[in-house]
PDB file of N, CA and C in Angstrom:
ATOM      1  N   UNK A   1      75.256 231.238-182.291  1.00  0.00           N
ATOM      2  CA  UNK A   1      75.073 230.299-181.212  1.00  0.00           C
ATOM      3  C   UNK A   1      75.045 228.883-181.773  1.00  0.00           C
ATOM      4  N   UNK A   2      75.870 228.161-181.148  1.00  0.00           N
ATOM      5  CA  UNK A   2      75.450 226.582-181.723  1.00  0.00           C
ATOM      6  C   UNK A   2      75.335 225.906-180.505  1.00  0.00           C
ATOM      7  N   UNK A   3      74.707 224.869-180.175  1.00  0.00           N
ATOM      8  CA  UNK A   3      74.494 224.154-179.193  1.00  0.00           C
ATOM      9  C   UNK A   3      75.334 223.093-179.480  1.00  0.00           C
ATOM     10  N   UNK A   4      75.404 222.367-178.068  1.00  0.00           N
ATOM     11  CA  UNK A   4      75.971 221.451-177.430  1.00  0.00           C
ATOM     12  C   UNK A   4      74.906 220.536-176.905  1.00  0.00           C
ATOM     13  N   UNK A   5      74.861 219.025-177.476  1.00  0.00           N
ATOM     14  CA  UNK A   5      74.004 218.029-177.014  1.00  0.00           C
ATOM     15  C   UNK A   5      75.044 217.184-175.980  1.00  0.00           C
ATOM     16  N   UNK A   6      74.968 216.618-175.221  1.00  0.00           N
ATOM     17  CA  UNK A   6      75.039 215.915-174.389  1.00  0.00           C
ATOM     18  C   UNK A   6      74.496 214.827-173.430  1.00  0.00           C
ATOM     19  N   UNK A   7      74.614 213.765-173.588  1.00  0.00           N
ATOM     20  CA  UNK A   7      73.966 212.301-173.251  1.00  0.00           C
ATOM     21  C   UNK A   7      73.900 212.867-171.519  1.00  0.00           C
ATOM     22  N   UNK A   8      72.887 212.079-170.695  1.00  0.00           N
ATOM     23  CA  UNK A   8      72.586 212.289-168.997  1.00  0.00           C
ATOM     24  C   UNK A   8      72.015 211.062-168.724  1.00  0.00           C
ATOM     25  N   UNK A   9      72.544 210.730-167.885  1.00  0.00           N
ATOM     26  CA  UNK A   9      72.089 209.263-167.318  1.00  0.00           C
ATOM     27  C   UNK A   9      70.545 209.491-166.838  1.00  0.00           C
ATOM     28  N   UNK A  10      70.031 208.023-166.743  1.00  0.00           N
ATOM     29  CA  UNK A  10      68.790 208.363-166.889  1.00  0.00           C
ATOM     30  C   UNK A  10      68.086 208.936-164.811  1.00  0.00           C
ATOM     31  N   UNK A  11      67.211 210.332-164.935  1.00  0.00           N
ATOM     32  CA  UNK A  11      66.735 210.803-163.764  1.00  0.00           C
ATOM     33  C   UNK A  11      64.929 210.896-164.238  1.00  0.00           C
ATOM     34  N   UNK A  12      64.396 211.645-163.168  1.00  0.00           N
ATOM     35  CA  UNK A  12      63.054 211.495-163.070  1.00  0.00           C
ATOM     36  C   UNK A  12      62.280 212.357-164.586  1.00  0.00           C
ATOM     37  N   UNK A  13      61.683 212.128-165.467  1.00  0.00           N
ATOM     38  CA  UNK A  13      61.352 213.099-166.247  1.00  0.00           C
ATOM     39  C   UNK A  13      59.911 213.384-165.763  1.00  0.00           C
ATOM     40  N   UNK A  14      59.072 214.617-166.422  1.00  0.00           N
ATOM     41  CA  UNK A  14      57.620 214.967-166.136  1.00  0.00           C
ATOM     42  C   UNK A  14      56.784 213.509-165.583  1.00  0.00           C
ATOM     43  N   UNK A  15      56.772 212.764-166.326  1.00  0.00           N
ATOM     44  CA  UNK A  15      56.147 211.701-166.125  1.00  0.00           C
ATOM     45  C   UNK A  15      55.966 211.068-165.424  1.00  0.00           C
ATOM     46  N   UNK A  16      56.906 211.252-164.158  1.00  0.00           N
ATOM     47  CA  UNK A  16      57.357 210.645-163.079  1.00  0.00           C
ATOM     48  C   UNK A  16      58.224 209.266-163.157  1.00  0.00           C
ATOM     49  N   UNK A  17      58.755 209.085-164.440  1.00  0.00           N
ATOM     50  CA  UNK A  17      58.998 207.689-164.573  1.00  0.00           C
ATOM     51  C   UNK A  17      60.637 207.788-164.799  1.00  0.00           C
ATOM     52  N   UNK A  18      61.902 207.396-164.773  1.00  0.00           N
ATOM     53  CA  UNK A  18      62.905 207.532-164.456  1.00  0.00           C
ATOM     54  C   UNK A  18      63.423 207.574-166.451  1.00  0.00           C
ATOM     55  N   UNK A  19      64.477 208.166-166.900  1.00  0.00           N
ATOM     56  CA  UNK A  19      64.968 208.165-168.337  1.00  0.00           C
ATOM     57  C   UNK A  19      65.859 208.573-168.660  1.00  0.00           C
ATOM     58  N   UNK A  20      67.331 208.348-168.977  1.00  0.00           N
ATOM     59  CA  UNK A  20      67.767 208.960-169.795  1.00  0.00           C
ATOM     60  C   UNK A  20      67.672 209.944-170.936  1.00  0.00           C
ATOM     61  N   UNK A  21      68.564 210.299-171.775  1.00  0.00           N
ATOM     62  CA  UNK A  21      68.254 211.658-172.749  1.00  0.00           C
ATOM     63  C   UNK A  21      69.305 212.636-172.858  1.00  0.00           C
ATOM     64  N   UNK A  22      69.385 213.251-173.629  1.00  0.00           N
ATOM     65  CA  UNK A  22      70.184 214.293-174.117  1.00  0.00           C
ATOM     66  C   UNK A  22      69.748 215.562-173.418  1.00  0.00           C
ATOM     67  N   UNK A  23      71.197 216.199-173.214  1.00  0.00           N
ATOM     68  CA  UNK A  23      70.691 217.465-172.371  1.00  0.00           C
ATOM     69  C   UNK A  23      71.070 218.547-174.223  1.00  0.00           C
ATOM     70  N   UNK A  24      70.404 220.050-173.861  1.00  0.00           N
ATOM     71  CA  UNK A  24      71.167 220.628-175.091  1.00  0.00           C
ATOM     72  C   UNK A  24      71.554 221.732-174.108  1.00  0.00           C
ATOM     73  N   UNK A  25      72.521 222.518-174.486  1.00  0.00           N
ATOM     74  CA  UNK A  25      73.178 223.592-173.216  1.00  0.00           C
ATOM     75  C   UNK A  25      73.563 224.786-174.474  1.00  0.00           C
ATOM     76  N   UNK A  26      73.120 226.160-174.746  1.00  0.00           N
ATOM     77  CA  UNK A  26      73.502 226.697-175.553  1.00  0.00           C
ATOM     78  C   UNK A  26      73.566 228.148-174.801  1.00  0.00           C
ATOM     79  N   UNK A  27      74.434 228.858-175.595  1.00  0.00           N
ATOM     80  CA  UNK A  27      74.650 230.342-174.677  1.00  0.00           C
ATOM     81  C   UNK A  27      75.306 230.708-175.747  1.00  0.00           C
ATOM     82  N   UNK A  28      74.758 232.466-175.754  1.00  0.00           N
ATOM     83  CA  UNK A  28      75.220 233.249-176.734  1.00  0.00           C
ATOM     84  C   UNK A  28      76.236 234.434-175.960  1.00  0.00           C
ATOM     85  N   UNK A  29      76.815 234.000-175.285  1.00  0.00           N
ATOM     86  CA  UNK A  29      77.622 234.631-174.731  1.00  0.00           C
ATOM     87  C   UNK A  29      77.067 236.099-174.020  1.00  0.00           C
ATOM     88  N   UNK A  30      76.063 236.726-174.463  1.00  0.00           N
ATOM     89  CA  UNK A  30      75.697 238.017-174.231  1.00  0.00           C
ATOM     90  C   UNK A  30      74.535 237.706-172.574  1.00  0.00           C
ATOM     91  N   UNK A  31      74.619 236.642-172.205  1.00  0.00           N
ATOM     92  CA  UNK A  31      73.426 236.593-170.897  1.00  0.00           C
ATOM     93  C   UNK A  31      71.920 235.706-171.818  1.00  0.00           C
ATOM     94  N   UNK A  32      71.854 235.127-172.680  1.00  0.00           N
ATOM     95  CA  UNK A  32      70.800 234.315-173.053  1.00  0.00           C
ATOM     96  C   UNK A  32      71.688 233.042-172.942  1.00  0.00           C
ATOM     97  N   UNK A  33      70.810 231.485-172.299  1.00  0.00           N
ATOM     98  CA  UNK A  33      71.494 230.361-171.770  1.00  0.00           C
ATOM     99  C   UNK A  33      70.045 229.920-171.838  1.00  0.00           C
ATOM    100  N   UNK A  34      70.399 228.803-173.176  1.00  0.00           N
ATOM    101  CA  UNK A  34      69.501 227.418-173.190  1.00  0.00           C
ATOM    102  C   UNK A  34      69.738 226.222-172.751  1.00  0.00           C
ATOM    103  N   UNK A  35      68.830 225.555-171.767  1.00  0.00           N
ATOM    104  CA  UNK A  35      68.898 224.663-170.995  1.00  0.00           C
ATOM    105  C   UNK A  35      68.014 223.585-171.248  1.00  0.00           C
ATOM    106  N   UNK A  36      67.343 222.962-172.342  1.00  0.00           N
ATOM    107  CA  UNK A  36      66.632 221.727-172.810  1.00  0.00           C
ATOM    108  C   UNK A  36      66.772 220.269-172.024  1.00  0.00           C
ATOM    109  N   UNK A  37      66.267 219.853-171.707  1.00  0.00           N
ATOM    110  CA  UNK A  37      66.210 218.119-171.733  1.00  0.00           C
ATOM    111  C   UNK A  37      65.494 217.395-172.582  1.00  0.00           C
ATOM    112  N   UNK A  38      65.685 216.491-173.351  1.00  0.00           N
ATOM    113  CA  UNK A  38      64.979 215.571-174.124  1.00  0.00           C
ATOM    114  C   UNK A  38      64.647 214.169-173.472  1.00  0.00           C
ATOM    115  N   UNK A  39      64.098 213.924-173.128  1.00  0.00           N
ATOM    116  CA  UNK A  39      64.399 212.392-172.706  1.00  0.00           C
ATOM    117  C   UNK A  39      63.778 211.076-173.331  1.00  0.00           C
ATOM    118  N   UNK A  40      64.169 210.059-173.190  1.00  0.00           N
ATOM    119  CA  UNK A  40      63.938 208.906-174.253  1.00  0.00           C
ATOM    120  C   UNK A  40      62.466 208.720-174.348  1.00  0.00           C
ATOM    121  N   UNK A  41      61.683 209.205-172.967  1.00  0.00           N
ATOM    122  CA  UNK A  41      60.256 208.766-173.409  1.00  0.00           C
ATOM    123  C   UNK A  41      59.304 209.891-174.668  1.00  0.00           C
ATOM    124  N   UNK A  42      60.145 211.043-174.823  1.00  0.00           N
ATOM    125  CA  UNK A  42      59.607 212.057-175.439  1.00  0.00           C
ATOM    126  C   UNK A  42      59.186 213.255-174.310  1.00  0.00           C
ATOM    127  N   UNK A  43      59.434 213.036-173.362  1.00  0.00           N
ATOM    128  CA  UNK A  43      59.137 214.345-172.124  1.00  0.00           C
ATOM    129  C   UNK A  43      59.763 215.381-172.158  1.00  0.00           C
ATOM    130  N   UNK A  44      59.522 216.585-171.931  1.00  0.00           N
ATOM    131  CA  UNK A  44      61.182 217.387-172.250  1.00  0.00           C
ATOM    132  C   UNK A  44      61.071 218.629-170.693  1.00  0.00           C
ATOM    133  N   UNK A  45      61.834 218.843-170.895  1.00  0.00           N
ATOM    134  CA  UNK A  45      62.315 219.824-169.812  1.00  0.00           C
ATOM    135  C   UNK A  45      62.908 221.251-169.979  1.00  0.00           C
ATOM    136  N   UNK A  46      62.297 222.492-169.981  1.00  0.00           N
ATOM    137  CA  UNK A  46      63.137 223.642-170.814  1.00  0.00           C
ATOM    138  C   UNK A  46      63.430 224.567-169.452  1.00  0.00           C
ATOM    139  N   UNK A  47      64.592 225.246-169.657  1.00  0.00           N
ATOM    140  CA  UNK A  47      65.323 226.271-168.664  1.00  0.00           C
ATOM    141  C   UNK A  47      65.763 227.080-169.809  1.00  0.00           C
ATOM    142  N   UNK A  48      65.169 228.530-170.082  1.00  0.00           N
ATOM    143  CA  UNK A  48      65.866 229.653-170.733  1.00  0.00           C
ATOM    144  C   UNK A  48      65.899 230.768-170.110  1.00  0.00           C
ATOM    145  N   UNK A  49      67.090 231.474-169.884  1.00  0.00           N
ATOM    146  CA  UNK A  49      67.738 232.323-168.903  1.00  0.00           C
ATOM    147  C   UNK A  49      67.745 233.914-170.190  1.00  0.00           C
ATOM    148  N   UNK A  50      66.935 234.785-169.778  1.00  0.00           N
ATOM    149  CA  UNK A  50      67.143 235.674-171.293  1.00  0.00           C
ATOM    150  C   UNK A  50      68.288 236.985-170.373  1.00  0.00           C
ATOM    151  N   UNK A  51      68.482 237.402-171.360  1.00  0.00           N
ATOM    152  CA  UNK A  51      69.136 238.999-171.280  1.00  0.00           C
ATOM    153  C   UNK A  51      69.378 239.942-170.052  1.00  0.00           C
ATOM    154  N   UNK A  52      67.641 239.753-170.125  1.00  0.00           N
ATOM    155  CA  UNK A  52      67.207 240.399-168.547  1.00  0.00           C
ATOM    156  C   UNK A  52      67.675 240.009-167.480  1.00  0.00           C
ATOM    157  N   UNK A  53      67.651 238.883-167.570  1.00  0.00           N
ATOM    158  CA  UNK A  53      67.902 238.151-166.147  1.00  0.00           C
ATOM    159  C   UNK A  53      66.613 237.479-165.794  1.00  0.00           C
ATOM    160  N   UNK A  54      65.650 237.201-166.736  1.00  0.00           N
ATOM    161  CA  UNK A  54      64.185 236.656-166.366  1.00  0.00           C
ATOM    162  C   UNK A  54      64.559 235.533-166.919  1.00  0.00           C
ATOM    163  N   UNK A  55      63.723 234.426-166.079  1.00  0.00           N
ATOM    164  CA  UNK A  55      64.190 233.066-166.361  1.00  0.00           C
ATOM    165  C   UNK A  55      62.165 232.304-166.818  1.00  0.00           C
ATOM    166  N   UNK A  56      62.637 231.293-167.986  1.00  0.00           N
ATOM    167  CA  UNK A  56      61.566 230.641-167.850  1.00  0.00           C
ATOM    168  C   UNK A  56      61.516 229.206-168.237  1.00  0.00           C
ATOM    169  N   UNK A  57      60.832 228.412-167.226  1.00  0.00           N
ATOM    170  CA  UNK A  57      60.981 227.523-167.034  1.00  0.00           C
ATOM    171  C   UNK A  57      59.245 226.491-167.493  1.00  0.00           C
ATOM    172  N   UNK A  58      59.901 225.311-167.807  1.00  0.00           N
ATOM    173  CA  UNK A  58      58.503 224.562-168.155  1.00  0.00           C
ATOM    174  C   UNK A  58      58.627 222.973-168.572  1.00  0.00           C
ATOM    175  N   UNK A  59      58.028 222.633-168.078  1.00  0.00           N
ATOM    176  CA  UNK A  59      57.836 220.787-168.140  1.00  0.00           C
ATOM    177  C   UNK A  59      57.189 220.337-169.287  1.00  0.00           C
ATOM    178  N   UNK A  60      56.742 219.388-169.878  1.00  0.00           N
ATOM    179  CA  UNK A  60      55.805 219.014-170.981  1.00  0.00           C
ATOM    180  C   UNK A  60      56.417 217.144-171.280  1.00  0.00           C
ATOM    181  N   UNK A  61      55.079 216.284-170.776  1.00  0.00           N
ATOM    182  CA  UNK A  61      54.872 215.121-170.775  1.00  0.00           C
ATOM    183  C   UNK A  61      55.114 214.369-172.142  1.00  0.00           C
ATOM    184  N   UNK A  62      55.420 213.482-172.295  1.00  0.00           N
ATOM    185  CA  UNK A  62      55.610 212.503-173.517  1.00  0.00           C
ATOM    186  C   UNK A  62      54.102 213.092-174.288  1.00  0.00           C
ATOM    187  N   UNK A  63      53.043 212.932-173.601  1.00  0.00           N
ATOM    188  CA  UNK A  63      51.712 213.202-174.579  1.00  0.00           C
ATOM    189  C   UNK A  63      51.520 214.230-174.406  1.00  0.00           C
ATOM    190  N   UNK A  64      52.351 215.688-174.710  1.00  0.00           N
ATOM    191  CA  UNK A  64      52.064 216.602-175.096  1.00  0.00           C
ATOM    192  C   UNK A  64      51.331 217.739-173.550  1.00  0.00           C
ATOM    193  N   UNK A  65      51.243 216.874-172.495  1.00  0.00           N
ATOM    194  CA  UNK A  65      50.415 217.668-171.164  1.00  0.00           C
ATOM    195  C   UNK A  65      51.392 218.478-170.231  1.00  0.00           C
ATOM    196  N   UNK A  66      51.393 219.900-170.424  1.00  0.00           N
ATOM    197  CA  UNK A  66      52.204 220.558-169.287  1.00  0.00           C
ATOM    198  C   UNK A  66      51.778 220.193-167.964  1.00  0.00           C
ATOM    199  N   UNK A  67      53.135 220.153-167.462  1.00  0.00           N
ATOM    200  CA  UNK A  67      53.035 219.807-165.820  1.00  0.00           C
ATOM    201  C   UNK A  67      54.051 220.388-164.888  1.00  0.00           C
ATOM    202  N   UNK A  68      53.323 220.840-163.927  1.00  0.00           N
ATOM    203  CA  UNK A  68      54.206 221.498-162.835  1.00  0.00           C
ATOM    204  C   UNK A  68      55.300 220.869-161.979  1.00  0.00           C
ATOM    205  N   UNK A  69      56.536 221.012-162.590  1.00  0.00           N
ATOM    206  CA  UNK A  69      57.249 220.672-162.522  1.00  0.00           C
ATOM    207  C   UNK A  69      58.512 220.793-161.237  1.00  0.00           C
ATOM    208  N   UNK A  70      58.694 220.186-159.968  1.00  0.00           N
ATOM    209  CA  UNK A  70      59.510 220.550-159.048  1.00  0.00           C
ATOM    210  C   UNK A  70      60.679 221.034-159.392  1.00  0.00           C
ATOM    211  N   UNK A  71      60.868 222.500-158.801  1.00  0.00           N
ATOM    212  CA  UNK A  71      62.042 223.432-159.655  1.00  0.00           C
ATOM    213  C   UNK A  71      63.021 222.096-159.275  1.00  0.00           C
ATOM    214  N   UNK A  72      64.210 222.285-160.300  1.00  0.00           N
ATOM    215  CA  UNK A  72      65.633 221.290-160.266  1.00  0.00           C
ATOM    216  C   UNK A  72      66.756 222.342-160.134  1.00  0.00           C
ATOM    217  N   UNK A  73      67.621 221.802-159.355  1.00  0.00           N
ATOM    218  CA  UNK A  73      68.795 222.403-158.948  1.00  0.00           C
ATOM    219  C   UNK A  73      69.630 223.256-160.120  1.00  0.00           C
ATOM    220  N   UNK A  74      70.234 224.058-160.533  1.00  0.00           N
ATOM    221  CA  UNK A  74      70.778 224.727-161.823  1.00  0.00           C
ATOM    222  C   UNK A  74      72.153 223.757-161.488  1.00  0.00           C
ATOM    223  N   UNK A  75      72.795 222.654-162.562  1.00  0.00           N
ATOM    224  CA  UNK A  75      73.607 222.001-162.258  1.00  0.00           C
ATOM    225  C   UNK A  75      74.879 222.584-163.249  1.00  0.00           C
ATOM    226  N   UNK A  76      74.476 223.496-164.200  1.00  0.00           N
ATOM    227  CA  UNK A  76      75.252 224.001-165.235  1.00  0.00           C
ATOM    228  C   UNK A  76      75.850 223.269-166.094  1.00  0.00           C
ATOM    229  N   UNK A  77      75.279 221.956-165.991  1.00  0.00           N
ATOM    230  CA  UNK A  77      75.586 221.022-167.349  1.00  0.00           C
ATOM    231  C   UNK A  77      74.754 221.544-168.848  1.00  0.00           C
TER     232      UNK A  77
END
């Protein structure tokens, strides 16, 4: 598997505060699909899709604080 980084104009991160950032998009072809956001303030955003078909999802603030995060549309970028 190697990933793919990709620049995203800047949208809302955990923080509520608007940012750009790198998306990372990785898939091992077999049904596992990594879905990362990084964004410039340090906030990140994770979508991992496993095997099963179980998905898990999770927010985490520039300072390290998980937060419940309004699901986001699957845009397949």
């Amino acid at each position: 598997m190697t990933g793919t980084k990709i620049p995203f104009d800047p949208e809302t991160a955990p923080c509520g505060k608007k940012f750009g950032g790198e998306r990372l998009v990785d898939d091992d072809g077999y049904g596992l699909v990594i879905r990362d956001q990084f964004f410039e303030c340090g906030c990140r955003r994770i979508r991992h899709e496993y095997h099963d078909g179980s998905i898990h999802l999770s927010a985490i603030r520039h300072d390290g604080k998980r937060v419940k995060d309004p699901i986001q549309p699957d845009h397949g970028k």
